[in-house]
C-alpha atoms as a PDB file:
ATOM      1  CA  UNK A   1      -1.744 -21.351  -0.499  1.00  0.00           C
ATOM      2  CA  UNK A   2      -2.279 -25.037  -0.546  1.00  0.00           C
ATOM      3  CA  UNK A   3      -0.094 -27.319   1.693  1.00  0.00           C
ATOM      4  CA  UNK A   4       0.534 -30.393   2.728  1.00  0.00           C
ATOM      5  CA  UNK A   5       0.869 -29.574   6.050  1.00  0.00           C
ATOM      6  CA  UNK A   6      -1.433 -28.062   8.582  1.00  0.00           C
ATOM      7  CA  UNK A   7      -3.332 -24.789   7.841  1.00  0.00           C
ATOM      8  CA  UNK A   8      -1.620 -22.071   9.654  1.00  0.00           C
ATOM      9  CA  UNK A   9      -4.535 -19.822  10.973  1.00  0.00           C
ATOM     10  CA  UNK A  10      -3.094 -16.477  11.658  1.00  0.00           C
ATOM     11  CA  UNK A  11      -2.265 -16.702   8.471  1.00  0.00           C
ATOM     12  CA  UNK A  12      -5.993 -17.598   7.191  1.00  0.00           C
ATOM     13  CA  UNK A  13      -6.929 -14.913   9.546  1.00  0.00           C
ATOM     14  CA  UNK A  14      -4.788 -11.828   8.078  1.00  0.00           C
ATOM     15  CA  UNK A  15      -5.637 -13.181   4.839  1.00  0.00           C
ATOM     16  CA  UNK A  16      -9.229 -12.606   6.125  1.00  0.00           C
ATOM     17  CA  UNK A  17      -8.193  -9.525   7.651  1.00  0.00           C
ATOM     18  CA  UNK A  18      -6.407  -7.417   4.715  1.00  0.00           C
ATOM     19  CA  UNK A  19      -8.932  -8.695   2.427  1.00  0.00           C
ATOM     20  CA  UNK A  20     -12.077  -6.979   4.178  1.00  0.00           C
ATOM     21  CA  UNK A  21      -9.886  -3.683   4.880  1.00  0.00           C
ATOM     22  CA  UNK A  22      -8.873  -3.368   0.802  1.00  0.00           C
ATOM     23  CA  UNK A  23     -12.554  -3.994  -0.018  1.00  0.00           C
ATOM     24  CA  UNK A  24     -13.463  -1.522   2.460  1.00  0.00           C
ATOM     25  CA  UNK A  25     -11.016   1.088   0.713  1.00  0.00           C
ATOM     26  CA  UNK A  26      -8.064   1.683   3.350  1.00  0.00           C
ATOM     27  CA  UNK A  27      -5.583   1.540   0.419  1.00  0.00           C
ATOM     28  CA  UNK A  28      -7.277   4.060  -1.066  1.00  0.00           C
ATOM     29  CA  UNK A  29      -7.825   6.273   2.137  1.00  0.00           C
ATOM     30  CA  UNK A  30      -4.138   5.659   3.478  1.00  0.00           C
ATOM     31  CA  UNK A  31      -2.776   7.288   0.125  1.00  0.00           C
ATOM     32  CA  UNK A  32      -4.899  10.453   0.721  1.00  0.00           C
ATOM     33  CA  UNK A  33      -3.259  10.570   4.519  1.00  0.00           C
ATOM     34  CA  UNK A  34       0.299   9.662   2.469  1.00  0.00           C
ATOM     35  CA  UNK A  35      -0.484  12.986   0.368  1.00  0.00           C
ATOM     36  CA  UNK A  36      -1.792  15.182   3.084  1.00  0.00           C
ATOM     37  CA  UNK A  37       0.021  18.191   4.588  1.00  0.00           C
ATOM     38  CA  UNK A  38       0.821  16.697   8.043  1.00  0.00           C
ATOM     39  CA  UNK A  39       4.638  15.163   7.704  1.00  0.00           C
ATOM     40  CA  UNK A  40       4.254  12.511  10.580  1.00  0.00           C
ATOM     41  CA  UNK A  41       0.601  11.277   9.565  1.00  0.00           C
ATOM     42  CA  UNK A  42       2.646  11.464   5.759  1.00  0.00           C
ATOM     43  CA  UNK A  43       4.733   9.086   7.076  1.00  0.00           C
ATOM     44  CA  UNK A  44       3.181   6.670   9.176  1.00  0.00           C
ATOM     45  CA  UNK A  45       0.608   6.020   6.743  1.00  0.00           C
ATOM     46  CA  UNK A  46       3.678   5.789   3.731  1.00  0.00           C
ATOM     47  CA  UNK A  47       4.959   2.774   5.893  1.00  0.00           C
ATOM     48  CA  UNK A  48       1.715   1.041   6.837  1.00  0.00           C
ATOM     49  CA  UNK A  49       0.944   1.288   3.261  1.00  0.00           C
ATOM     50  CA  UNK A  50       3.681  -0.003   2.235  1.00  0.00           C
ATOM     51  CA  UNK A  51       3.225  -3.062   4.870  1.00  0.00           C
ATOM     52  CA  UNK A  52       0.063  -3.405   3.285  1.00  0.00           C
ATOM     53  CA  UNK A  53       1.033  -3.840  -0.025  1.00  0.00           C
ATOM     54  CA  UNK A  54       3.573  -6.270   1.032  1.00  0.00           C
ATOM     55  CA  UNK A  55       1.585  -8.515   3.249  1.00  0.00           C
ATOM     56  CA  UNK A  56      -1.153  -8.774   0.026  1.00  0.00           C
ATOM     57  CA  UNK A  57       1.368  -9.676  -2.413  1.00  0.00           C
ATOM     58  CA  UNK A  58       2.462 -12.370   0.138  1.00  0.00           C
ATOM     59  CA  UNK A  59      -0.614 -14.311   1.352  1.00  0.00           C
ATOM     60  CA  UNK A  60      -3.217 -12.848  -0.915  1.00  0.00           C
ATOM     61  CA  UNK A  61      -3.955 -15.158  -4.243  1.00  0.00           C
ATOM     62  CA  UNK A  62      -2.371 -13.641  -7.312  1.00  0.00           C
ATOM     63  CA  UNK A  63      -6.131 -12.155  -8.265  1.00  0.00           C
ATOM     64  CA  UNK A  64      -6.821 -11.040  -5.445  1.00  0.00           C
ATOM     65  CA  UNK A  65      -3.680  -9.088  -4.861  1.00  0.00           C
ATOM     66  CA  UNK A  66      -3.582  -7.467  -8.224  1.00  0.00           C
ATOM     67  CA  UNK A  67      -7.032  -5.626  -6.884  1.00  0.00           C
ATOM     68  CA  UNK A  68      -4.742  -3.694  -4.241  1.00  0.00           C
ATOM     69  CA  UNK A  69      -3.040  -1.411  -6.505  1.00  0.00           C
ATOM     70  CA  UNK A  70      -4.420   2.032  -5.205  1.00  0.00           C
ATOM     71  CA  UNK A  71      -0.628   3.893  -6.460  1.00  0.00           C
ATOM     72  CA  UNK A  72      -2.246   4.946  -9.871  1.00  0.00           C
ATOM     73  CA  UNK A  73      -4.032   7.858  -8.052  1.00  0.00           C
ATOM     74  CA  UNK A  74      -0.130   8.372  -6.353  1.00  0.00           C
ATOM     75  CA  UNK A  75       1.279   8.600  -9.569  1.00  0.00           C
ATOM     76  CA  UNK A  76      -1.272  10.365 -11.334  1.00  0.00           C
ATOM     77  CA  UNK A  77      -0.534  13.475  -8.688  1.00  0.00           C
ATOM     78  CA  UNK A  78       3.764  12.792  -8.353  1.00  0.00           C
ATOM     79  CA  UNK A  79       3.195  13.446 -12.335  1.00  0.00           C
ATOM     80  CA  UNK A  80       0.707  16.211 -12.928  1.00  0.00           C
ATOM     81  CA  UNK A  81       1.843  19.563 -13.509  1.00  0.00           C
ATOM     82  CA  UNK A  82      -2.059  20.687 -12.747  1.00  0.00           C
ATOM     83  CA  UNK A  83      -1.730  19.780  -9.270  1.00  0.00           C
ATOM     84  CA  UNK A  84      -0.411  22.201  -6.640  1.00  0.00           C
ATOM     85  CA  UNK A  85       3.576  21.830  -6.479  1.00  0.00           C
ATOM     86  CA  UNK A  86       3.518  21.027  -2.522  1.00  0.00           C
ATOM     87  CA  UNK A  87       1.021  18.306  -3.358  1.00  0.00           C
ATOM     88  CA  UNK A  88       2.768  16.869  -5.970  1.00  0.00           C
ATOM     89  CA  UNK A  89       6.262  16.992  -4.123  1.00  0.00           C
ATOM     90  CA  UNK A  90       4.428  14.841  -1.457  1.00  0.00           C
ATOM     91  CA  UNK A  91       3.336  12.221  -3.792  1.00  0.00           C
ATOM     92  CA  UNK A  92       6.666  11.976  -5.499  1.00  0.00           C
ATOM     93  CA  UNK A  93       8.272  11.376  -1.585  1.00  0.00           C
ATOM     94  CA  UNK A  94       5.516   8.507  -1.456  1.00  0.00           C
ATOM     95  CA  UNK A  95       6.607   7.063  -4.162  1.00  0.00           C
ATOM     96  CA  UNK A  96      10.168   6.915  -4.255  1.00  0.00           C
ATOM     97  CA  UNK A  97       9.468   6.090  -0.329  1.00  0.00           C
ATOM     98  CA  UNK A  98       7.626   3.380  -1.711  1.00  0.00           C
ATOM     99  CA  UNK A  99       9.719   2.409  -3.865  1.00  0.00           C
ATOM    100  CA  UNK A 100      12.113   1.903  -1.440  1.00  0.00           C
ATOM    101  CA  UNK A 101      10.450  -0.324   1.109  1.00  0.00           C
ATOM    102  CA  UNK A 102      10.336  -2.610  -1.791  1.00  0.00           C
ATOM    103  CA  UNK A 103      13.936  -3.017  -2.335  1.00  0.00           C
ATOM    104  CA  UNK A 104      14.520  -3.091   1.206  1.00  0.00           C
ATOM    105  CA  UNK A 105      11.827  -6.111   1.512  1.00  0.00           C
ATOM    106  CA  UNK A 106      13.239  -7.862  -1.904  1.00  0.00           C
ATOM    107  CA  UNK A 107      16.620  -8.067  -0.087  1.00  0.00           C
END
């Protein structure tokens, strides 16, 4: 973002930050731990994921940000009737957990 005030660094610096982890694929790798068998990794990595997504939509440019959605890969398996039940129960928690971090955050 472009001010007229002074640059605010921690902000340049998550910016940064986020940036190099999406490149480096954590999106991708924190919806594999969101789908795995383990309920409390499920969960922790539901809500950093979540954080994620929320923090690039905020201070990541508009092209940059649309790179970050990993959720097709979420969806694909929350819709599939090929994939194993359990798995795709998971998912479809994910999602509508997802889902509502984003109303929460939009409030």
């Amino acid at each position: 973002k472009i001010t007229k005030g002074r640059t605010n660094l921690l902000t340049c610096y998550l910016a940064l930050l986020l940036s190099t982890f999406i490149k480096a694929g954590l999106l991708e790798k924190l919806v594999i731990a969101a789908k795995s068998g383990d309920k409390l990794i499920s969960i922790q990595a539901t809500i950093l994921l979540g954080e994620l997504l929320h923090l690039a939509n905020k201070i990541l440019p508009p092209e940059y940000a649309a790179q970050t959605h990993c959720l097709p890969s979420l969806i694909e398996v929350a819709t599939s009737f090929d994939a194993d039940q359990a798995l795709r129960n998971q998912a479809s928690g994910v999602v509508s957990c997802l889902e509502r971090c984003i109303k929460n955050e939009n409030r």
